[in-house]
Protein backbone atom coordinates (compact mmCIF):
# COMPACT_ATOMS: atom_id res chain seq x y z
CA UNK A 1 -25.79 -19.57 -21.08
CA UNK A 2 -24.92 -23.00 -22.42
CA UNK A 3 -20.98 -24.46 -21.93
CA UNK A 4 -20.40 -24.23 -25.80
CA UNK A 5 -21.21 -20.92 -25.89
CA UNK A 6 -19.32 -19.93 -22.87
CA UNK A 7 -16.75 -21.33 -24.75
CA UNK A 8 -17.15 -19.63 -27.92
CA UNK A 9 -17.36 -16.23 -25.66
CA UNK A 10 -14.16 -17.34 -23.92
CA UNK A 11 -11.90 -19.03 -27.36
CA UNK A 12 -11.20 -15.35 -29.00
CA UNK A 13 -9.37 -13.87 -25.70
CA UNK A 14 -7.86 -16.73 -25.16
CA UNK A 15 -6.32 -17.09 -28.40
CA UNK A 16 -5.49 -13.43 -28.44
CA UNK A 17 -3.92 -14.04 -25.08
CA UNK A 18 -1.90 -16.88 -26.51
CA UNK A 19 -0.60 -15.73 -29.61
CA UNK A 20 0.38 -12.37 -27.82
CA UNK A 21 2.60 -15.02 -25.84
CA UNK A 22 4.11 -16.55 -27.97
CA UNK A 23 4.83 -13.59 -30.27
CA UNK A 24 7.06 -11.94 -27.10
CA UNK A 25 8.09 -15.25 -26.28
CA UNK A 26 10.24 -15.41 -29.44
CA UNK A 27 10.18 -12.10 -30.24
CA UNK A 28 12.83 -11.35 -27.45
CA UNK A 29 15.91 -13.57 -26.58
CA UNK A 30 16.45 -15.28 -23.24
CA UNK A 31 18.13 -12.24 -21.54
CA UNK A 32 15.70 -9.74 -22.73
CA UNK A 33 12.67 -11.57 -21.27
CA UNK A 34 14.57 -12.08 -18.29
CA UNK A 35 14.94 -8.00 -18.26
CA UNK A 36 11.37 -7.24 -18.93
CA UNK A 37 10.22 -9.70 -16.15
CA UNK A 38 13.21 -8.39 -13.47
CA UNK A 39 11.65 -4.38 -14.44
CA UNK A 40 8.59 -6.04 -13.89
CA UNK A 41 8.87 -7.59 -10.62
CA UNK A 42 10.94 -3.80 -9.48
CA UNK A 43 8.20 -1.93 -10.21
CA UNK A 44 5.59 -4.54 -8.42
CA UNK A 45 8.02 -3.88 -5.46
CA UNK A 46 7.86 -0.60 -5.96
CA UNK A 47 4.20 -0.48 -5.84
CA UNK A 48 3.98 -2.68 -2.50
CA UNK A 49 6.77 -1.01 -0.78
CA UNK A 50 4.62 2.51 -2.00
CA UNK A 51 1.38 1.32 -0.36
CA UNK A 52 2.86 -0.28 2.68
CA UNK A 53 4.61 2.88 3.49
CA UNK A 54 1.30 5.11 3.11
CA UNK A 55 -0.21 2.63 5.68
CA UNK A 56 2.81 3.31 8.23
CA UNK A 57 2.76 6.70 7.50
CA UNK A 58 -0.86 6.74 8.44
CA UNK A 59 -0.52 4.45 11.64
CA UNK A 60 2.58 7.11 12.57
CA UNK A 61 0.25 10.18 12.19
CA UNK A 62 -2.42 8.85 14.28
CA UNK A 63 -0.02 7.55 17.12
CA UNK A 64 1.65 11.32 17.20
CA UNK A 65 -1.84 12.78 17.34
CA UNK A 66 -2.60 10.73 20.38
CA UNK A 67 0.70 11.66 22.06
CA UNK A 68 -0.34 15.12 21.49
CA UNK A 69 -3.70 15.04 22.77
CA UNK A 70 -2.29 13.07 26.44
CA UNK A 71 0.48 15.74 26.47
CA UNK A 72 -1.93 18.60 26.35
CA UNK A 73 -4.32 16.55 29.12
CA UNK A 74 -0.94 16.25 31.08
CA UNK A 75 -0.47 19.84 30.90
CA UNK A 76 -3.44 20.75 31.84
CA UNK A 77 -3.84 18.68 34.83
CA UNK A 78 -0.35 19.98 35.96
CA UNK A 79 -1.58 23.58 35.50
CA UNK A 80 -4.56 22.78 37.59
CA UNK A 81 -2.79 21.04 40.07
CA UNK A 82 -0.07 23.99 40.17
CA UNK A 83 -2.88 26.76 40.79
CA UNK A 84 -4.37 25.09 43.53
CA UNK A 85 -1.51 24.94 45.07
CA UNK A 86 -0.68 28.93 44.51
CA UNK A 87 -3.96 29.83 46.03
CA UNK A 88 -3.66 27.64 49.53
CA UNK A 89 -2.69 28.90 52.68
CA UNK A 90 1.22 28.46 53.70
C-alpha cells in the first residue's frame, strides 16, 4: 500500500473524528464539558476499581482455600497422632 493511499484510507476518519470534536467542543459550554469529562473519568474509576477488586477477590478465595486444605492436614495429623496414643500401653 503506497503512503498516499494510506492517507486517503486514513483522511475520512480523521475528519469525522475532528469535526465530531469540534461540534461537542462548542456545542457544550465550559462547565458542561467539564461534567461530561468528570462522569467520564468516575465511571473509568469505576471500571478499574471493578476489575481490581475481582482480582483481590480471587487472590482472597485461593488464600482461604489453602488455609482450609492445611487445617484439614492439621486435623488429620492430630487425629492420627491422638489414636496412637489411645491404643499404647499405660
Amino acid at each position: 500500500m503506497s503512503l498516499q493511499a494510506k492517507a486517503e484510507s486514513l483522511a475520512s476518519p480523521a475528519s469525522y473524528i475532528t469535526n465530531g470534536s469540534v461540534f461537542v467542543w462548542g456545542a457544550l459550554t465550559f462547565n458542561q464539558l467539564l461534567a461530561v469529562i468528570g462522569v467520564v473519568l468516575a465511571l473509568l474509576t469505576f471500571v478499574v476499581n471493578v476489575y481490581f477488586q475481582r482480582r483481590r477477590d480471587s487472590r482472597d478465595s485461593e488464600f482461604h482455600d489453602k488455609r482450609m486444605e492445611v487445617k484439614e492436614q492439621t486435623e488429620r495429623f492430630v487425629n492420627r497422632v491422638s489414636d496412637h496414643d489411645d491404643l499404647s500401653p499405660r
